[in-house]
Protein backbone atom coordinates (compact mmCIF):
# COMPACT_ATOMS: atom_id res chain seq x y z
CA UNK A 1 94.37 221.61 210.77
CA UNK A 2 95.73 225.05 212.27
CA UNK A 3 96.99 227.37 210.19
CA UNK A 4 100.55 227.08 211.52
CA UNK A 5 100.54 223.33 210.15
CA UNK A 6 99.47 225.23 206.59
CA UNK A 7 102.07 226.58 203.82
CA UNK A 8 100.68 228.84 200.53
CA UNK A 9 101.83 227.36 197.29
CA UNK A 10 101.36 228.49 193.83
CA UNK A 11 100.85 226.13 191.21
CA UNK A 12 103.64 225.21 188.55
CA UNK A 13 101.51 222.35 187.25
CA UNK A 14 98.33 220.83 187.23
CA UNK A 15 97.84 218.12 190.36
CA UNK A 16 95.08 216.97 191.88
CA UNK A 17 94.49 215.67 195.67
CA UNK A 18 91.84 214.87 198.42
CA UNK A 19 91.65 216.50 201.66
CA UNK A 20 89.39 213.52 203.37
CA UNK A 21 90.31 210.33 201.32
CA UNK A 22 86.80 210.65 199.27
CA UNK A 23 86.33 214.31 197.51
CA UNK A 24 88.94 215.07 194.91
CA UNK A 25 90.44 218.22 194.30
CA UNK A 26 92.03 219.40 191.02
CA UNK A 27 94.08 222.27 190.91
CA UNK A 28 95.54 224.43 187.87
CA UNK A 29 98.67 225.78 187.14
CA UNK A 30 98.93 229.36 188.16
CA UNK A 31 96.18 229.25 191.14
CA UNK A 32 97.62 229.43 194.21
CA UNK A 33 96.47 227.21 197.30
CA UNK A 34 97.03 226.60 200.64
CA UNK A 35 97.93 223.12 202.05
CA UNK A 36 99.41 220.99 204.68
CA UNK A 37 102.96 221.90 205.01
CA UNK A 38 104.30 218.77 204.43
CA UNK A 39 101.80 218.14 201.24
CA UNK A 40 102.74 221.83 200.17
CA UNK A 41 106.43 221.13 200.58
CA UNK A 42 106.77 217.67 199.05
CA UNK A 43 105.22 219.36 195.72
CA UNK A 44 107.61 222.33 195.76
CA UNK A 45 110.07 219.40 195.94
CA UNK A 46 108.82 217.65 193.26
CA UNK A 47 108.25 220.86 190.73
CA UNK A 48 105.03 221.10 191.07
CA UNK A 49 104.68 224.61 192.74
CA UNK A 50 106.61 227.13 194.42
CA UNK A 51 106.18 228.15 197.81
CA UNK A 52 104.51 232.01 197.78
CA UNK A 53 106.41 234.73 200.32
CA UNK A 54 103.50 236.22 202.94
CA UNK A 55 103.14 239.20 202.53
CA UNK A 56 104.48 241.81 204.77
CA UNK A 57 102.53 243.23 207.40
CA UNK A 58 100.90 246.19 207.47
CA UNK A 59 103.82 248.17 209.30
CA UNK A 60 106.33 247.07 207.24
CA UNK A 61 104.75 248.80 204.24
CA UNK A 62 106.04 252.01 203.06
CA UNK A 63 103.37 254.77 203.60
CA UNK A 64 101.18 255.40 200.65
CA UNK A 65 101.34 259.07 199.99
CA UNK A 66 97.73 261.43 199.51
CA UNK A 67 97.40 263.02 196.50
CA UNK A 68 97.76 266.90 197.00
CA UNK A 69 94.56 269.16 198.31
CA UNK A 70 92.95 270.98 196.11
CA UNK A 71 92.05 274.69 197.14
CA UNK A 72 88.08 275.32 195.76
CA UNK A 73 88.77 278.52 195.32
């Protein structure tokens, strides 16, 4: 799985799935996940979670302004 072929979701409510068909995975609401996009978007469809913005990238940030100098003396 690449992580083009992956969406980040947060969790409305409670679901669980399996990744291989054997281990189970239980997730709670408000934890946020990454999944397949098609798993990730058929439980935003279903009101299970929402689908979380990325972030922007560090250039698109505003600059973070320093705190003033002090002079020692």
């Amino acid at each position: 799985m690449t992580a083009e072929g992956q969406r980040r979701i947060r969790v409305l409510r409670a679901f669980a799935y399996s990744l291989d068909g054997v281990r189970l995975i239980a997730v709670a609401a408000g934890e946020e996940v990454s999944l397949r996009a098609g798993a990730a978007a058929g439980l935003v469809a279903e009101g299970y979670a929402e689908a979380v913005v990325a972030d922007p990238s560090p250039r698109q940030q505003p600059a973070r302004r320093r705190p003033p100098v002090r002079d020692p003396a």
